[in-house]
N, C-alpha and C. Protein backbone atom coordinates (compact mmCIF):
# COMPACT_ATOMS: atom_id res chain seq x y z
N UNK A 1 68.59 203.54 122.98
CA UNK A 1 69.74 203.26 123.82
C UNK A 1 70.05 204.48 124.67
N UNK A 2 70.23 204.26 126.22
CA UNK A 2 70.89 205.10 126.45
C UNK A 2 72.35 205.50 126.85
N UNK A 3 72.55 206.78 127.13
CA UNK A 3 73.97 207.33 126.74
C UNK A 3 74.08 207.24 128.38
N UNK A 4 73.99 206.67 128.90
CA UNK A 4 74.65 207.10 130.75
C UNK A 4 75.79 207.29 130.76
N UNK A 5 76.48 208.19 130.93
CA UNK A 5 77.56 208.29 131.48
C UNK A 5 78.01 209.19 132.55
N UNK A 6 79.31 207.66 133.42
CA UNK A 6 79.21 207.66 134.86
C UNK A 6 80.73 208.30 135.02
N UNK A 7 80.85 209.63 135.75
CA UNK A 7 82.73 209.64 136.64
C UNK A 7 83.34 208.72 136.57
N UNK A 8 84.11 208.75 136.30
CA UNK A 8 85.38 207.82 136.46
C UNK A 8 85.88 207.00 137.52
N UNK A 9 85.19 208.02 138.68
CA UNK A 9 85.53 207.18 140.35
C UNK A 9 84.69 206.65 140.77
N UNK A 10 83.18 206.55 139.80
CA UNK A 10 82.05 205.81 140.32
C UNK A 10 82.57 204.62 140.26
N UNK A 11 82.63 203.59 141.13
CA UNK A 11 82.83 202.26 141.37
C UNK A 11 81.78 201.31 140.96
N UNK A 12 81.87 200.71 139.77
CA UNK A 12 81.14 199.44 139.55
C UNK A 12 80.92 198.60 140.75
N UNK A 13 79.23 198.39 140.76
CA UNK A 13 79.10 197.44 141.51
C UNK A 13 79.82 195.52 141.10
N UNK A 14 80.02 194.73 142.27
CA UNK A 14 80.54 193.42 142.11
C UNK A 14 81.90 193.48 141.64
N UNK A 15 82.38 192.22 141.65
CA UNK A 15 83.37 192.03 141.13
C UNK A 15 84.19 192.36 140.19
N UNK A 16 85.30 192.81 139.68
CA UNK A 16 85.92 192.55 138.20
C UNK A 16 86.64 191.56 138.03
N UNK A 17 85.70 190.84 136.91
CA UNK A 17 85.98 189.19 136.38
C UNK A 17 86.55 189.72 134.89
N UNK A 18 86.42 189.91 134.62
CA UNK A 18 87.35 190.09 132.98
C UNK A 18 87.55 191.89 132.50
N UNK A 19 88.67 192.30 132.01
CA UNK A 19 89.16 193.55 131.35
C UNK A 19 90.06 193.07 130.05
N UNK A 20 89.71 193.67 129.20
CA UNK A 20 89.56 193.79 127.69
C UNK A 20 89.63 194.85 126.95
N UNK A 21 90.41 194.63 125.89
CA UNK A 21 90.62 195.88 124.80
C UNK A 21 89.35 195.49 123.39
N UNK A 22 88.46 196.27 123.39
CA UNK A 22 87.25 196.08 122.48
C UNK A 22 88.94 195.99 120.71
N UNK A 23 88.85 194.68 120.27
CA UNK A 23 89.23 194.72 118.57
C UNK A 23 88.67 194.92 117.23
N UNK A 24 88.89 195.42 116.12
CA UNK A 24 88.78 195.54 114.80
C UNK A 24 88.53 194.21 114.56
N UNK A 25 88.61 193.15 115.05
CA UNK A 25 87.94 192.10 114.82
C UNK A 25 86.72 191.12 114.99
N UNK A 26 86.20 192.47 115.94
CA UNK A 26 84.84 192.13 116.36
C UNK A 26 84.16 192.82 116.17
N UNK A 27 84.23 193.47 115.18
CA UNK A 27 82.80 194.61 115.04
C UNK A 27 81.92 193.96 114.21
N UNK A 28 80.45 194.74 114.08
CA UNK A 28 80.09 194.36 113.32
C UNK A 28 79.62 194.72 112.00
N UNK A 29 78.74 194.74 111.14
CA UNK A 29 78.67 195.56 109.84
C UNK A 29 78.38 197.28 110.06
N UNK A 30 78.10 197.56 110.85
CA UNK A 30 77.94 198.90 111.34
C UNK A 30 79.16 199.53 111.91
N UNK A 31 80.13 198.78 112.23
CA UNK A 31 81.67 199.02 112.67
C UNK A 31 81.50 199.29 114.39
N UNK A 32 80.56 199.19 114.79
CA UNK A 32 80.40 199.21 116.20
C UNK A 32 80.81 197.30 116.97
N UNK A 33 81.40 196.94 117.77
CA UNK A 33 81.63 195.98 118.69
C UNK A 33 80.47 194.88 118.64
N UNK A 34 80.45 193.97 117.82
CA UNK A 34 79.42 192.89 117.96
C UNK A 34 78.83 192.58 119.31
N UNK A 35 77.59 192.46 119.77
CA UNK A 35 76.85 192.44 120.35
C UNK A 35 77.05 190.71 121.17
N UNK A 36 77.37 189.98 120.32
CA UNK A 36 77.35 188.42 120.64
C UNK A 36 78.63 188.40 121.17
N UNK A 37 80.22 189.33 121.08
CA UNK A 37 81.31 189.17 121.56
C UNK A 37 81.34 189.66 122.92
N UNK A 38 80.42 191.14 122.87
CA UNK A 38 80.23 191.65 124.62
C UNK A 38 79.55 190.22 125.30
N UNK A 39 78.85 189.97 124.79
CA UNK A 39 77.70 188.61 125.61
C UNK A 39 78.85 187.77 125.60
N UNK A 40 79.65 187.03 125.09
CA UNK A 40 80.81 186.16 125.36
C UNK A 40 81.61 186.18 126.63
N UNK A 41 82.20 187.90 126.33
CA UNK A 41 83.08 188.20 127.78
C UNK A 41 81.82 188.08 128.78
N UNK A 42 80.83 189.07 128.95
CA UNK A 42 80.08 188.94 129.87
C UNK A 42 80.14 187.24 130.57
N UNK A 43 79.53 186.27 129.87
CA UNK A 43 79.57 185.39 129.69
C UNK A 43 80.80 184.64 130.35
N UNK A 44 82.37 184.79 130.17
CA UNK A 44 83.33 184.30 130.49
C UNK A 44 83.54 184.71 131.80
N UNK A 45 83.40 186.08 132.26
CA UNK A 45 83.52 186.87 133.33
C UNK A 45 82.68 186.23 134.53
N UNK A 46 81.02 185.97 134.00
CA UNK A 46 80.65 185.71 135.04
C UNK A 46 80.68 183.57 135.43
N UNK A 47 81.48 183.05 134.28
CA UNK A 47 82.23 181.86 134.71
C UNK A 47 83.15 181.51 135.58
N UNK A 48 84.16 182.57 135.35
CA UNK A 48 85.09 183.19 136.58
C UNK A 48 84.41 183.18 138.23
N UNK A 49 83.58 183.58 137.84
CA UNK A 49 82.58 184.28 139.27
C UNK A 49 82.35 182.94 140.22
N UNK A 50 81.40 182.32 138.95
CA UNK A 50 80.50 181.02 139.37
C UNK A 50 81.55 179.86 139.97
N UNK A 51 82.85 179.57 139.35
CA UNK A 51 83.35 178.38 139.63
C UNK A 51 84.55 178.86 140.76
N UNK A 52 84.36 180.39 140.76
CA UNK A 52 84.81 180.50 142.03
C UNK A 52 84.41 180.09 143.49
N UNK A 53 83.21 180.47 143.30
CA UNK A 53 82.08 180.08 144.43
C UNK A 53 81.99 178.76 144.20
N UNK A 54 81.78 177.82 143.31
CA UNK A 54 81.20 176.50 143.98
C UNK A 54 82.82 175.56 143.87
N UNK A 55 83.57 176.08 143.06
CA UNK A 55 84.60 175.41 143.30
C UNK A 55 84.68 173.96 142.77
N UNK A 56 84.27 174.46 141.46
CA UNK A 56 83.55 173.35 140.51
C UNK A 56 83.43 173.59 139.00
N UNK A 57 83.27 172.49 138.30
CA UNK A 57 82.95 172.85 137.18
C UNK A 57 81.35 173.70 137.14
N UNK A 58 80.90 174.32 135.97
CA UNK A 58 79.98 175.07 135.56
C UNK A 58 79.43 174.88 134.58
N UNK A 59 78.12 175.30 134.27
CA UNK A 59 77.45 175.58 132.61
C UNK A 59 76.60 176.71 132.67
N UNK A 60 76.71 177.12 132.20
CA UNK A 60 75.49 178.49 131.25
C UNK A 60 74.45 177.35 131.17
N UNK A 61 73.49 177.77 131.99
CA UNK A 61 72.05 177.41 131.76
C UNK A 61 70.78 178.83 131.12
N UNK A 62 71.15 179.76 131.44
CA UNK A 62 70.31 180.90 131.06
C UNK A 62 70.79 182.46 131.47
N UNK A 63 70.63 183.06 130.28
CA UNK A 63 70.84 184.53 130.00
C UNK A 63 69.49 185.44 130.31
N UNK A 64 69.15 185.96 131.16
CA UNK A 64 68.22 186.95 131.10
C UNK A 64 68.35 188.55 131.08
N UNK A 65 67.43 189.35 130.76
CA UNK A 65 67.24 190.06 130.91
C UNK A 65 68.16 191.08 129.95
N UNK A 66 68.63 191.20 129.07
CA UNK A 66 69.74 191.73 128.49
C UNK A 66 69.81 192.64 127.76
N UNK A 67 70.15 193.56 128.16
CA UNK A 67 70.07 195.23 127.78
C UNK A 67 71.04 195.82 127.67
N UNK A 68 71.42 196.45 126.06
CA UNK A 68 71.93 196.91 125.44
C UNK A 68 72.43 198.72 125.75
N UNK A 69 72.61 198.89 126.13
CA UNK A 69 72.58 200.89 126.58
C UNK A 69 72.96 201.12 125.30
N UNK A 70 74.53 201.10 125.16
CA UNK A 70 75.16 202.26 124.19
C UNK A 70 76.37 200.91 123.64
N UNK A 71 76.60 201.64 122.38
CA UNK A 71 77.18 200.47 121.71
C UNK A 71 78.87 200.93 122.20
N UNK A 72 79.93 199.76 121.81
CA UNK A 72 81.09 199.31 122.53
C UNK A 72 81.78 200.20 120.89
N UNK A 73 82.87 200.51 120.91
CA UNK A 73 83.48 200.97 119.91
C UNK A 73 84.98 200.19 119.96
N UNK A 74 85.89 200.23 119.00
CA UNK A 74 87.17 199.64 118.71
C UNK A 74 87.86 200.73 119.79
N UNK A 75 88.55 200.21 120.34
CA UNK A 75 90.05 200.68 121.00
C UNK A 75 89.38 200.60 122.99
N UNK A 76 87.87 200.58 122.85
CA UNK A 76 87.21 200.94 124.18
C UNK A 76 87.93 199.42 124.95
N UNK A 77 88.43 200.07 126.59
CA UNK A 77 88.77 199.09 127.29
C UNK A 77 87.42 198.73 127.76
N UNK A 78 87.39 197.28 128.21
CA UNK A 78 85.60 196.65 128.48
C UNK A 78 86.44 195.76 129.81
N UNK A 79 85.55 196.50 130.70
CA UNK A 79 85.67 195.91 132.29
C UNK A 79 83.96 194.93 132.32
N UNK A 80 83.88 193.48 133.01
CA UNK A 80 82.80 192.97 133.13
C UNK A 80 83.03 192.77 134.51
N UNK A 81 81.78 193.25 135.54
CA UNK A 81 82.00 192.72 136.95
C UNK A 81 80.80 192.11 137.07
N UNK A 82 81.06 191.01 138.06
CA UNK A 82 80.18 190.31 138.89
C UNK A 82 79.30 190.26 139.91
N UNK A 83 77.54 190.06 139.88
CA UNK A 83 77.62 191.05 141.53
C UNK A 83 76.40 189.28 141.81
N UNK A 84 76.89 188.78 142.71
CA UNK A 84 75.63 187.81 143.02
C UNK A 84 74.85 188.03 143.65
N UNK A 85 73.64 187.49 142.66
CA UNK A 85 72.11 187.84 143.11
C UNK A 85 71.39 186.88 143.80
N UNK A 86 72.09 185.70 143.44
CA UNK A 86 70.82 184.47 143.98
C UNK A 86 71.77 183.31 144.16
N UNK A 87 71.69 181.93 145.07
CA UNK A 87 72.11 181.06 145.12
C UNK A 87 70.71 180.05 145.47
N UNK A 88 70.67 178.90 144.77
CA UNK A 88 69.96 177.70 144.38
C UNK A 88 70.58 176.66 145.04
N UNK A 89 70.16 175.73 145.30
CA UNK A 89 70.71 174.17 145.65
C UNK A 89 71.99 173.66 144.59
N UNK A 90 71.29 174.23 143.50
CA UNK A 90 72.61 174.00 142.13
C UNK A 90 73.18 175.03 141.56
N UNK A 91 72.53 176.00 141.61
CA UNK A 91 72.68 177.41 140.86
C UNK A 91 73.23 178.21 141.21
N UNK A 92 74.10 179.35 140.48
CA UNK A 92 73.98 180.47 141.10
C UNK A 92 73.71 181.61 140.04
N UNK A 93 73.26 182.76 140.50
CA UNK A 93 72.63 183.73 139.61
C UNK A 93 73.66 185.21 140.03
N UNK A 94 74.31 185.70 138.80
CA UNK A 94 75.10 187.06 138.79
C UNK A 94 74.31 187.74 137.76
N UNK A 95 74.32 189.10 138.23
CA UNK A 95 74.20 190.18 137.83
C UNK A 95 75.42 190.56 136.84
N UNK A 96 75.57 190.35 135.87
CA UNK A 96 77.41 190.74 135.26
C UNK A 96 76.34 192.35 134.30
N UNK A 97 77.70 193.12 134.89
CA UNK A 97 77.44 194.50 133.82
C UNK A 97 78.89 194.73 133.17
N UNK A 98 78.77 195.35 131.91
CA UNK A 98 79.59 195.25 131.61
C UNK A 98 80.07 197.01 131.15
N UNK A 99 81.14 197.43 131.55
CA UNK A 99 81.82 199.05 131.44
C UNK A 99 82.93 199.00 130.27
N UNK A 100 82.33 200.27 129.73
CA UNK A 100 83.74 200.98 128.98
C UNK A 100 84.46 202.24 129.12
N UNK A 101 85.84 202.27 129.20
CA UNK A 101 86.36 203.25 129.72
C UNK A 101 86.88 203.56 128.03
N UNK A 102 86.18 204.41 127.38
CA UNK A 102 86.55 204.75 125.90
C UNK A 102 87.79 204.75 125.75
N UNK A 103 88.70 204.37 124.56
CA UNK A 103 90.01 204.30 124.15
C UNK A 103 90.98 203.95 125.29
N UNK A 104 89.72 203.62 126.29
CA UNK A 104 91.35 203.09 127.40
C UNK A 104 92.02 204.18 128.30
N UNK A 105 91.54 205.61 127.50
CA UNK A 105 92.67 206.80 127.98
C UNK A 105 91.21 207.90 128.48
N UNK A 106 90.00 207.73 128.44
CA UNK A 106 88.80 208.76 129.13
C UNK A 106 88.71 209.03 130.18
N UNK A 107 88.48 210.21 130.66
CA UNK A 107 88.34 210.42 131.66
C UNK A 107 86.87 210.22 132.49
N UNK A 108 86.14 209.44 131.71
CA UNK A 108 84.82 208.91 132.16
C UNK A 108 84.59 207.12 131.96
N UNK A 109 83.40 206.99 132.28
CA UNK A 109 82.99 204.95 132.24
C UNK A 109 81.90 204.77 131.92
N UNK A 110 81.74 204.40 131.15
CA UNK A 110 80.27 204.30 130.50
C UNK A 110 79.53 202.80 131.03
N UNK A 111 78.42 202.72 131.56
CA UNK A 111 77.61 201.23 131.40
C UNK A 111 77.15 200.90 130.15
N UNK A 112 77.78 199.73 129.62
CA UNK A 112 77.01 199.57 127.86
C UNK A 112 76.25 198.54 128.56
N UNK A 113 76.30 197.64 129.05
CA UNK A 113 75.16 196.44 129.04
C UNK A 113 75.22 195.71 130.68
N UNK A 114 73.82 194.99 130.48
CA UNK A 114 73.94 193.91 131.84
C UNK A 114 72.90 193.44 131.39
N UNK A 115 72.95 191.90 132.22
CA UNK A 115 72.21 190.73 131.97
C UNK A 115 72.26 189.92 133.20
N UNK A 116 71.50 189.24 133.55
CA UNK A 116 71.68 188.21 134.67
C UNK A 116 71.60 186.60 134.18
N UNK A 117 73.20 186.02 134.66
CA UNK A 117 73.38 184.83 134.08
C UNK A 117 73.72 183.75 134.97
N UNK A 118 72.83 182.73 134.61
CA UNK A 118 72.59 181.67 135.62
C UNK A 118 73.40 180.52 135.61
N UNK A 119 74.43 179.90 136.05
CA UNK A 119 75.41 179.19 136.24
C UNK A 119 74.87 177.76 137.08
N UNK A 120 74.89 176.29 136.41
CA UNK A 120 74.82 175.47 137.63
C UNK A 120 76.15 174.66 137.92
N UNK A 121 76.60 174.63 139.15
CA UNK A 121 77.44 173.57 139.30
C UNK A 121 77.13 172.16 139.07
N UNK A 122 78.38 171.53 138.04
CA UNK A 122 78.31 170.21 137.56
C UNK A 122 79.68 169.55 138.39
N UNK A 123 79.39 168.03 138.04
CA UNK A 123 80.58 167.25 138.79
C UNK A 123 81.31 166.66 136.87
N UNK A 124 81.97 165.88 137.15
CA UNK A 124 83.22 165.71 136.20
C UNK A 124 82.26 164.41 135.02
N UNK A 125 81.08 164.40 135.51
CA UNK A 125 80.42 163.62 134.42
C UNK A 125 78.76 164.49 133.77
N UNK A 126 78.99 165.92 134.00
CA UNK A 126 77.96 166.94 133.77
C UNK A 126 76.72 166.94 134.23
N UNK A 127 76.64 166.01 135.84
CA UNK A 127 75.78 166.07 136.20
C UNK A 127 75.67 167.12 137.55
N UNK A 128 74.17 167.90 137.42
CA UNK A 128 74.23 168.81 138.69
C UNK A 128 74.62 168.47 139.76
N UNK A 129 75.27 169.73 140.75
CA UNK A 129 76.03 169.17 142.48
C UNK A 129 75.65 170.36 142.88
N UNK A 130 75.61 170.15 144.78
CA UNK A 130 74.88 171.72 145.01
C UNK A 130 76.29 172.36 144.95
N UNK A 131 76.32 173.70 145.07
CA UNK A 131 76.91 174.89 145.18
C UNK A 131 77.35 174.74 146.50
N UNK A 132 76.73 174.80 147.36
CA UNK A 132 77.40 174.61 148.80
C UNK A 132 77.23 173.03 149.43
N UNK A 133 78.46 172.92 149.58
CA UNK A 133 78.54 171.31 150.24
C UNK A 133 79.17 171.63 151.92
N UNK A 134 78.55 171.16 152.46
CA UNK A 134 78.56 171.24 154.10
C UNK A 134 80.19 170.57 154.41
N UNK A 135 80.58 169.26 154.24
CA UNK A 135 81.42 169.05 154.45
C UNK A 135 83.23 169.63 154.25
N UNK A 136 84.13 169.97 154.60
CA UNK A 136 85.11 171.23 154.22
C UNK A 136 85.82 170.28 153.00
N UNK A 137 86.11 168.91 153.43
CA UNK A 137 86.97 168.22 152.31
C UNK A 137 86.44 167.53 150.96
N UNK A 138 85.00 168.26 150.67
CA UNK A 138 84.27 167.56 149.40
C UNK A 138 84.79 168.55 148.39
N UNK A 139 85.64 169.23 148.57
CA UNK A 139 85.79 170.39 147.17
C UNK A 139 84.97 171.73 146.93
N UNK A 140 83.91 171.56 148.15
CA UNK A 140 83.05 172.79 147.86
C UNK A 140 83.09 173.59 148.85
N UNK A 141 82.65 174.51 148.85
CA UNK A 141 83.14 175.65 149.70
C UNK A 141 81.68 175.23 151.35
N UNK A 142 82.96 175.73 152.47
CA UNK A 142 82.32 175.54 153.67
C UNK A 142 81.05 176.73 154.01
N UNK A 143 80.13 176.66 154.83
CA UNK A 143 79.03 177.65 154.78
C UNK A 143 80.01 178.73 155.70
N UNK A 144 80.69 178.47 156.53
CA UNK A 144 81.36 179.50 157.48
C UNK A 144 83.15 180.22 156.43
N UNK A 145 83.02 179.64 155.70
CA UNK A 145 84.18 180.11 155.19
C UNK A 145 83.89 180.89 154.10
N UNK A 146 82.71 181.28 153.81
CA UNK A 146 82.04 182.05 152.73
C UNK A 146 82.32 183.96 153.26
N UNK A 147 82.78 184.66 152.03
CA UNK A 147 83.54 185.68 152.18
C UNK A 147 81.58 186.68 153.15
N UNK A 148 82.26 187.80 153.82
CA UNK A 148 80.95 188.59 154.34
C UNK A 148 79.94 189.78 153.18
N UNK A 149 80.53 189.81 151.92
CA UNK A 149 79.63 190.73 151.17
C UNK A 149 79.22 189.24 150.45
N UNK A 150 79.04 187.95 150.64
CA UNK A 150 78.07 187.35 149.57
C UNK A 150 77.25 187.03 150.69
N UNK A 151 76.24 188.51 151.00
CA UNK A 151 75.00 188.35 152.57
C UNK A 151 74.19 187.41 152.01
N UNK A 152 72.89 186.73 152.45
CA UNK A 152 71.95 185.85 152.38
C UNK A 152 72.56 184.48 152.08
N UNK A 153 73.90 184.57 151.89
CA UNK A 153 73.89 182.76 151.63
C UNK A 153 74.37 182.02 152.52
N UNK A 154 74.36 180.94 153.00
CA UNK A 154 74.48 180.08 154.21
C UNK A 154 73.64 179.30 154.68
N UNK A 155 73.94 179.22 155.95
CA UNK A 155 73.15 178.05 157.12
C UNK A 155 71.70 178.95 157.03
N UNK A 156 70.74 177.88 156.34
CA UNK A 156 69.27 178.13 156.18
C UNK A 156 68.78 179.19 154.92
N UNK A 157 69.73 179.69 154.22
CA UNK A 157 69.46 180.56 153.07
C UNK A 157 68.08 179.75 152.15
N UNK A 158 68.53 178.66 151.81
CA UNK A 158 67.20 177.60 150.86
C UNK A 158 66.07 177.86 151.77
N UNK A 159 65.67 177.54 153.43
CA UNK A 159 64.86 178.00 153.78
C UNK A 159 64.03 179.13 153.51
N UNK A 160 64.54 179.80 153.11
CA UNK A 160 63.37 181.33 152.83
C UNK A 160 62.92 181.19 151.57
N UNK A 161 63.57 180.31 150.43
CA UNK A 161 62.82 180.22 149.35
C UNK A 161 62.38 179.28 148.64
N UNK A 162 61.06 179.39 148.08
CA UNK A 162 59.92 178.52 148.38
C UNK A 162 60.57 177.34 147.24
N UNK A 163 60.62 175.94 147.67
CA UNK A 163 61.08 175.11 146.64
C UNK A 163 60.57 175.50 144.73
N UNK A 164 59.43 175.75 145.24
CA UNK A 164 58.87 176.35 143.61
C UNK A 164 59.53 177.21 142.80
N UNK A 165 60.27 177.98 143.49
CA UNK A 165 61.23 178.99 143.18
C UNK A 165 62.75 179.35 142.72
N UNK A 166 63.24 177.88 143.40
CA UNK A 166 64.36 177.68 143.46
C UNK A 166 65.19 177.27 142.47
N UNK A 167 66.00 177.42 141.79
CA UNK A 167 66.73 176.83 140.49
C UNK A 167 66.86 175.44 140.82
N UNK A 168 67.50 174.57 139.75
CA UNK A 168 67.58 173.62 140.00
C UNK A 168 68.63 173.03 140.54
C-alpha cells in the first residue's frame, strides 16, 4: 500500500458526492475501516453523480479497477469525488476516489482508494434508457444544456466510439 500524502490545498479531482466521518462501527478485525464500507460510500457517491446526469433512475452494473492505497482509520473525515470518464448510449462511467482528511482536524489529505464505477440508466420498470435523450421534456438532460467540464459528451460523442466498445 501506498502512503501518498497530498497538501491540504491539493484539490481533488471531480466532484464531491459524499463527506463522512469514518465510525467504530465499521472497522474491521484489524480495527482499521472495512474495506466493503469505503466501496459502499464510494459506491453511493458515485450514484449521486450518475442520476444526476441522466436524470433517472440507476444501477451498479460494474466496479473496476479497485485499489486500495492506505487504510481509512476511525475518526478520519472520508470525502468521495466524482470525475466522469465515459458516457455509453446507457451508461455512464466515473472515476470516484475516495480522500481522508485524518481526524477531521489534519493539516494534510490522503488518497486511500479509487475505482471506476459503471452506472446504467433505467426507466421505472428496470429497463435500460439512454443517458442522453434529445428531446428537453422526456426527463433527460438536453445535449446543449450539458454543464462545459463534462468535454466529449454531446452531439456525435457515440460517433467516435466503435459500437464494439460501447456499454450497453
Amino acid at each position: 500500500m501506498s502512503t501518498e500524502v497530498i497538501p491540504l490545498d491539493t484539490e481533488p479531482e471531480g466532484e464531491l458526492v459524499i463527506r463522512t466521518i469514518a465510525m467504530p462501527k465499521d472497522t474491521n478485525f484489524n480495527g482499521d475501516i472495512f474495506g466493503g464500507w469505503l466501496l459502499a460510500q464510494m459506491d453511493l457517491g458515485g450514484a449521486i453523480a450518475a442520476r444526476k446526469l441522466s436524470r433517472s433512475r440507476i444501477t451498479t452494473v460494474a466496479i473496476d479497477s479497485m485499489r486500495f492505497r492506505h487504510p481509512v482509520h476511525v475518526g478520519d473525515t472520508v470525502c468521495c469525488h466524482a470525475k466522469l470518464e465515459r458516457v455509453g448510449t446507457t451508461s455512464m462511467t466515473y472515476k470516484i476516489i475516495a480522500w481522508v482528511n485524518p481526524m477531521g482536524i489534519s493539516e494534510q489529505r490522503c488518497c486511500v482508494t479509487e475505482a471506476l464505477f459503471t452506472y446504467v440508466a433505467i426507466d421505472k420498470d428496470g429497463k435500460p434508457i439512454p443517458v442522453i435523450r434529445k428531446a428537453e421534456g422526456s426527463d433527460g438532460v438536453a445535449l446543449d444544456k450539458l454543464p462545459k467540464h463534462w468535454s466529449g459528451i454531446g452531439a456525435g460523442f457515440q460517433k467516435t466510439i466503435p459500437p464494439s466498445r460501447q456499454h450497453p
